[in-house]
N, C-alpha and C. Protein backbone atom coordinates (compact mmCIF):
# COMPACT_ATOMS: atom_id res chain seq x y z
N UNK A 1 53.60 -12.40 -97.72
CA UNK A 1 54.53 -11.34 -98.02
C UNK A 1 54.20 -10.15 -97.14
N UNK A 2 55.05 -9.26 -96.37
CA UNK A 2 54.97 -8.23 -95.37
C UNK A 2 56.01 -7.28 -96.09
N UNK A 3 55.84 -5.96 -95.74
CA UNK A 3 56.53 -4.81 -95.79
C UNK A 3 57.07 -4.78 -94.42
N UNK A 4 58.26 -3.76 -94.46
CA UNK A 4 58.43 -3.43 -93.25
C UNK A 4 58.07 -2.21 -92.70
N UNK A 5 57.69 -2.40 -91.67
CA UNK A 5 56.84 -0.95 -90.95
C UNK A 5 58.04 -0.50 -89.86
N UNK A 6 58.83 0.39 -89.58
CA UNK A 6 59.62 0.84 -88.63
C UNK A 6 58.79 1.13 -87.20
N UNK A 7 59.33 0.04 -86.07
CA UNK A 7 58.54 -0.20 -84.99
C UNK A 7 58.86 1.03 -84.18
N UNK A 8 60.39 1.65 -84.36
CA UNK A 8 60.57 2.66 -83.24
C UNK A 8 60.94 3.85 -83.87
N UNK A 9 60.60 5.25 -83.37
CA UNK A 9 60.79 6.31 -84.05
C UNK A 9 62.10 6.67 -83.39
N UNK A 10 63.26 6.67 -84.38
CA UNK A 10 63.94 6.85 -83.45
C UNK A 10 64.83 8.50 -83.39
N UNK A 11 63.92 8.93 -84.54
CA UNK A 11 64.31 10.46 -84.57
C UNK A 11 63.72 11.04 -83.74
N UNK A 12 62.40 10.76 -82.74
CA UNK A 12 61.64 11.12 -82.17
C UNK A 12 62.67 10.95 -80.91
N UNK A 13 63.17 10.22 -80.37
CA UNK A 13 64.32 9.87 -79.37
C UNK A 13 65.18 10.33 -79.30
N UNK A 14 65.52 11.39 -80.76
CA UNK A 14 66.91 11.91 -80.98
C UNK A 14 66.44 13.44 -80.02
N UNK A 15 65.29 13.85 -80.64
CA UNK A 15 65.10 15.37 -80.26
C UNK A 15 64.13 15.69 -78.99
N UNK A 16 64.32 14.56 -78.03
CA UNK A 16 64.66 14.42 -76.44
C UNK A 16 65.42 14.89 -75.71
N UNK A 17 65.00 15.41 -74.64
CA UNK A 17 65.98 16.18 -73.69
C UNK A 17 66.97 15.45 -72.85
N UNK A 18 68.12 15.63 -73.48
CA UNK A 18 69.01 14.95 -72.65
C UNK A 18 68.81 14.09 -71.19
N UNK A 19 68.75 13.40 -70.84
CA UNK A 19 68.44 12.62 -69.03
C UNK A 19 67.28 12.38 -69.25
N UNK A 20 65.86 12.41 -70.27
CA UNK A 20 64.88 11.86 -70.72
C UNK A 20 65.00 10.05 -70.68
N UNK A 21 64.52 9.57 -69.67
CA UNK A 21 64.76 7.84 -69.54
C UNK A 21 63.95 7.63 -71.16
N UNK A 22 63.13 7.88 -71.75
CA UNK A 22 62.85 7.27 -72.59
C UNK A 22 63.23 7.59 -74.50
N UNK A 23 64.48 8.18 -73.91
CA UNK A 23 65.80 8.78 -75.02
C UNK A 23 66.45 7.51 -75.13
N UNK A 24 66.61 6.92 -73.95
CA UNK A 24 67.78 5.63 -73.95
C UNK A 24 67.18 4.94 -74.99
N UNK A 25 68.16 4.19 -75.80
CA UNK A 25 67.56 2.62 -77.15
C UNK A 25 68.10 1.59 -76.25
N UNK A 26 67.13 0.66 -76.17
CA UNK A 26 67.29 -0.44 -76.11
C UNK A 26 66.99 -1.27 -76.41
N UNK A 27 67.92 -2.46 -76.52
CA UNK A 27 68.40 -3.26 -77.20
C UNK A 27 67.43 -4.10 -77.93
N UNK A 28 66.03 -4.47 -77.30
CA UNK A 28 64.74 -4.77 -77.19
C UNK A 28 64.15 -4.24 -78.69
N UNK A 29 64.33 -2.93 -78.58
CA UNK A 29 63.68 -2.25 -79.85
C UNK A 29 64.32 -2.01 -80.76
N UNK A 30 65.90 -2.40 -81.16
CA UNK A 30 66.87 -2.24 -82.06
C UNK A 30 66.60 -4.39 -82.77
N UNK A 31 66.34 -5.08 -81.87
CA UNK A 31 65.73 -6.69 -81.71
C UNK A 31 64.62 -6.98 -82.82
N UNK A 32 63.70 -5.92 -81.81
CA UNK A 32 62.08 -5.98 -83.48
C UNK A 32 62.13 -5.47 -83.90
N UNK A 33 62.62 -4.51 -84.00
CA UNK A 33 63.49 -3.66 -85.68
C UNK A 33 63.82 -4.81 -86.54
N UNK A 34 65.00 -5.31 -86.60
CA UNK A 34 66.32 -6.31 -86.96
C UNK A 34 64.97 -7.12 -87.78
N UNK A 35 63.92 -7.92 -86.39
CA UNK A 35 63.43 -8.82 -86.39
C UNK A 35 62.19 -8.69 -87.80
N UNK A 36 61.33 -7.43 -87.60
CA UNK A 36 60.69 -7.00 -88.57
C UNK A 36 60.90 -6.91 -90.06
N UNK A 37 62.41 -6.89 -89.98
CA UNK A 37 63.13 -6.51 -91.52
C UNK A 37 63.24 -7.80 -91.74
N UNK A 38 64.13 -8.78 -91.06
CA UNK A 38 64.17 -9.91 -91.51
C UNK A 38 63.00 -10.90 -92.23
N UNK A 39 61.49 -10.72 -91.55
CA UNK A 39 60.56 -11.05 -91.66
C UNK A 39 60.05 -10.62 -92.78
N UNK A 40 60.25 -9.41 -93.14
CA UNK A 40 59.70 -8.62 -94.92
C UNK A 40 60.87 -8.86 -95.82
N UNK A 41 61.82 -9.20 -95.56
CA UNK A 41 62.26 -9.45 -96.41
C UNK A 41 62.44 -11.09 -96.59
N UNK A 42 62.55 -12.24 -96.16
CA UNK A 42 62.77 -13.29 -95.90
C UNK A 42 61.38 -13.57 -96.55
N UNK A 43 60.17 -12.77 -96.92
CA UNK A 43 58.96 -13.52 -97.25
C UNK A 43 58.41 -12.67 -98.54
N UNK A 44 59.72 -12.15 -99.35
CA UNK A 44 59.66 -11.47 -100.53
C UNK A 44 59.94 -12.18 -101.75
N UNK A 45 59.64 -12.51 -102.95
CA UNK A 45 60.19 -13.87 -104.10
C UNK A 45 61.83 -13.08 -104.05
N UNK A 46 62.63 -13.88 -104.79
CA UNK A 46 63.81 -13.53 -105.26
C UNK A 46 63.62 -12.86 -106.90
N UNK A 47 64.26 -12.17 -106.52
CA UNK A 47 64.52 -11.34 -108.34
C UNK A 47 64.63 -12.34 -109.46
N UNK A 48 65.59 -13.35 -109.24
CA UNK A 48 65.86 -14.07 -110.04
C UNK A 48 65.37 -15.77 -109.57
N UNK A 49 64.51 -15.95 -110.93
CA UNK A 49 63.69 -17.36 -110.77
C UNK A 49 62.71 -17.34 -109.74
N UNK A 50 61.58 -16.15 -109.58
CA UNK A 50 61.29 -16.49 -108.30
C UNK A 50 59.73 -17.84 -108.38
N UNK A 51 59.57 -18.02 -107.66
CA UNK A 51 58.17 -18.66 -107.96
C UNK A 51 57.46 -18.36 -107.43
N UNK A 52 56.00 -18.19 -107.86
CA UNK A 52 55.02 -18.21 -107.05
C UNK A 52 54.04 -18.75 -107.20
N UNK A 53 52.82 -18.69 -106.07
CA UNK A 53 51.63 -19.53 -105.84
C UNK A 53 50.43 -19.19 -106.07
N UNK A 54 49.50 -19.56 -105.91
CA UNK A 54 48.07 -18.85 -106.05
C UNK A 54 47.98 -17.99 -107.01
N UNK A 55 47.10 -17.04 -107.37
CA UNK A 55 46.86 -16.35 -108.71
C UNK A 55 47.84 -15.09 -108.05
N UNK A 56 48.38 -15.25 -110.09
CA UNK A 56 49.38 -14.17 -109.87
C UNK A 56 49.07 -12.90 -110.53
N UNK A 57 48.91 -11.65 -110.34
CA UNK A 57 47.87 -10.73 -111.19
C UNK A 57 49.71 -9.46 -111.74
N UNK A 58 49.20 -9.59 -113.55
CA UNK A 58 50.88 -8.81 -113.69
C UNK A 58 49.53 -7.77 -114.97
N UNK A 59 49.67 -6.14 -114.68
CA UNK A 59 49.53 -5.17 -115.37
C UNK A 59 50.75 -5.04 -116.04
N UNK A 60 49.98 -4.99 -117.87
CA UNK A 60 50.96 -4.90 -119.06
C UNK A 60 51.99 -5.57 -118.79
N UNK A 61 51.75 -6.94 -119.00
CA UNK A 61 52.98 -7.89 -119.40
C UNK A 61 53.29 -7.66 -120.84
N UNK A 62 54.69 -8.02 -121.08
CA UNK A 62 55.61 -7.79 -122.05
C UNK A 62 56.01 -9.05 -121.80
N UNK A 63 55.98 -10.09 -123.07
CA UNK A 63 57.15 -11.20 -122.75
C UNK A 63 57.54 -11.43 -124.09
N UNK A 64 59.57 -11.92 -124.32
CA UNK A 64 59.78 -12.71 -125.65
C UNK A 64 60.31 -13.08 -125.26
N UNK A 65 60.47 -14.23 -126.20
CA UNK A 65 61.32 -15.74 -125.77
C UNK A 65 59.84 -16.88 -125.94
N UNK A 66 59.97 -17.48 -125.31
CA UNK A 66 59.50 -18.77 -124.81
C UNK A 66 58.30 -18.30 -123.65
N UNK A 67 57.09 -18.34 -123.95
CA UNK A 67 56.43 -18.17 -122.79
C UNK A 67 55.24 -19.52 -123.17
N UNK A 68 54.86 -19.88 -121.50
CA UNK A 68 53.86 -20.93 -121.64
C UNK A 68 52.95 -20.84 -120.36
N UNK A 69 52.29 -21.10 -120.65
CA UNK A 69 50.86 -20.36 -119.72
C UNK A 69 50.13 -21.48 -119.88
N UNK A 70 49.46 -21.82 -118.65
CA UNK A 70 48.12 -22.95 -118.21
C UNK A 70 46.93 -22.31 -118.95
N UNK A 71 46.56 -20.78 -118.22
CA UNK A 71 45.51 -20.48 -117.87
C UNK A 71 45.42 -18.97 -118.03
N UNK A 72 45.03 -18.40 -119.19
CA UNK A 72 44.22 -17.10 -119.26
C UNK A 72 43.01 -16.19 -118.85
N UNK A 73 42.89 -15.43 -117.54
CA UNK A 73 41.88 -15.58 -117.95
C UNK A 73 40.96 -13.65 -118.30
N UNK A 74 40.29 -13.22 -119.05
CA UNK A 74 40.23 -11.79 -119.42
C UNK A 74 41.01 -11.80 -119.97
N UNK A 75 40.95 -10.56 -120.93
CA UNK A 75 41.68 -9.41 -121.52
C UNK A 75 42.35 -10.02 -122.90
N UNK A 76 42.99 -9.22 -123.42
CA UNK A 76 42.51 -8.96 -124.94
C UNK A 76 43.86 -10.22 -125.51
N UNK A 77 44.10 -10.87 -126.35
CA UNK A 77 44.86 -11.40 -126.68
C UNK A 77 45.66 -10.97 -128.08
């Protein structure tokens, strides 16, 4: 699972002096932008039904209904 980190500043590009070559965006860095987001988000569970793997650690669970559990392990029952 990744966050996304914004690769290009691009307000920093905004308050550049006009004819500044490195004002121009290109296309390159608008690419691993796109590419970065896709990647944090594409490797996030889904809201609904998500599953997961390996130990899962949840502060103050609340559950009703139906709950069933393997494996407890700590804290107060």
């Amino acid at each position: 699972m990744s966050n996304y980190t914004k690769l290009t500043n691009y307000a920093a590009k905004d308050s550049m002096v006009s004819g500044n070559p490195a004002k121009v965006i290109k296309g390159i860095e608008i690419g691993a932008d796109y590419d970065a987001i896709a990647v944090a988000v594409n490797s996030k569970s889904n809201s609904a039904s998500p599953t997961f793997t390996g130990t899962v650690t949840v502060a103050d669970l609340t559950a009703t209904g139906t709950v069933s559990l393997s494996t407890i392990d700590g804290g107060t029952y």
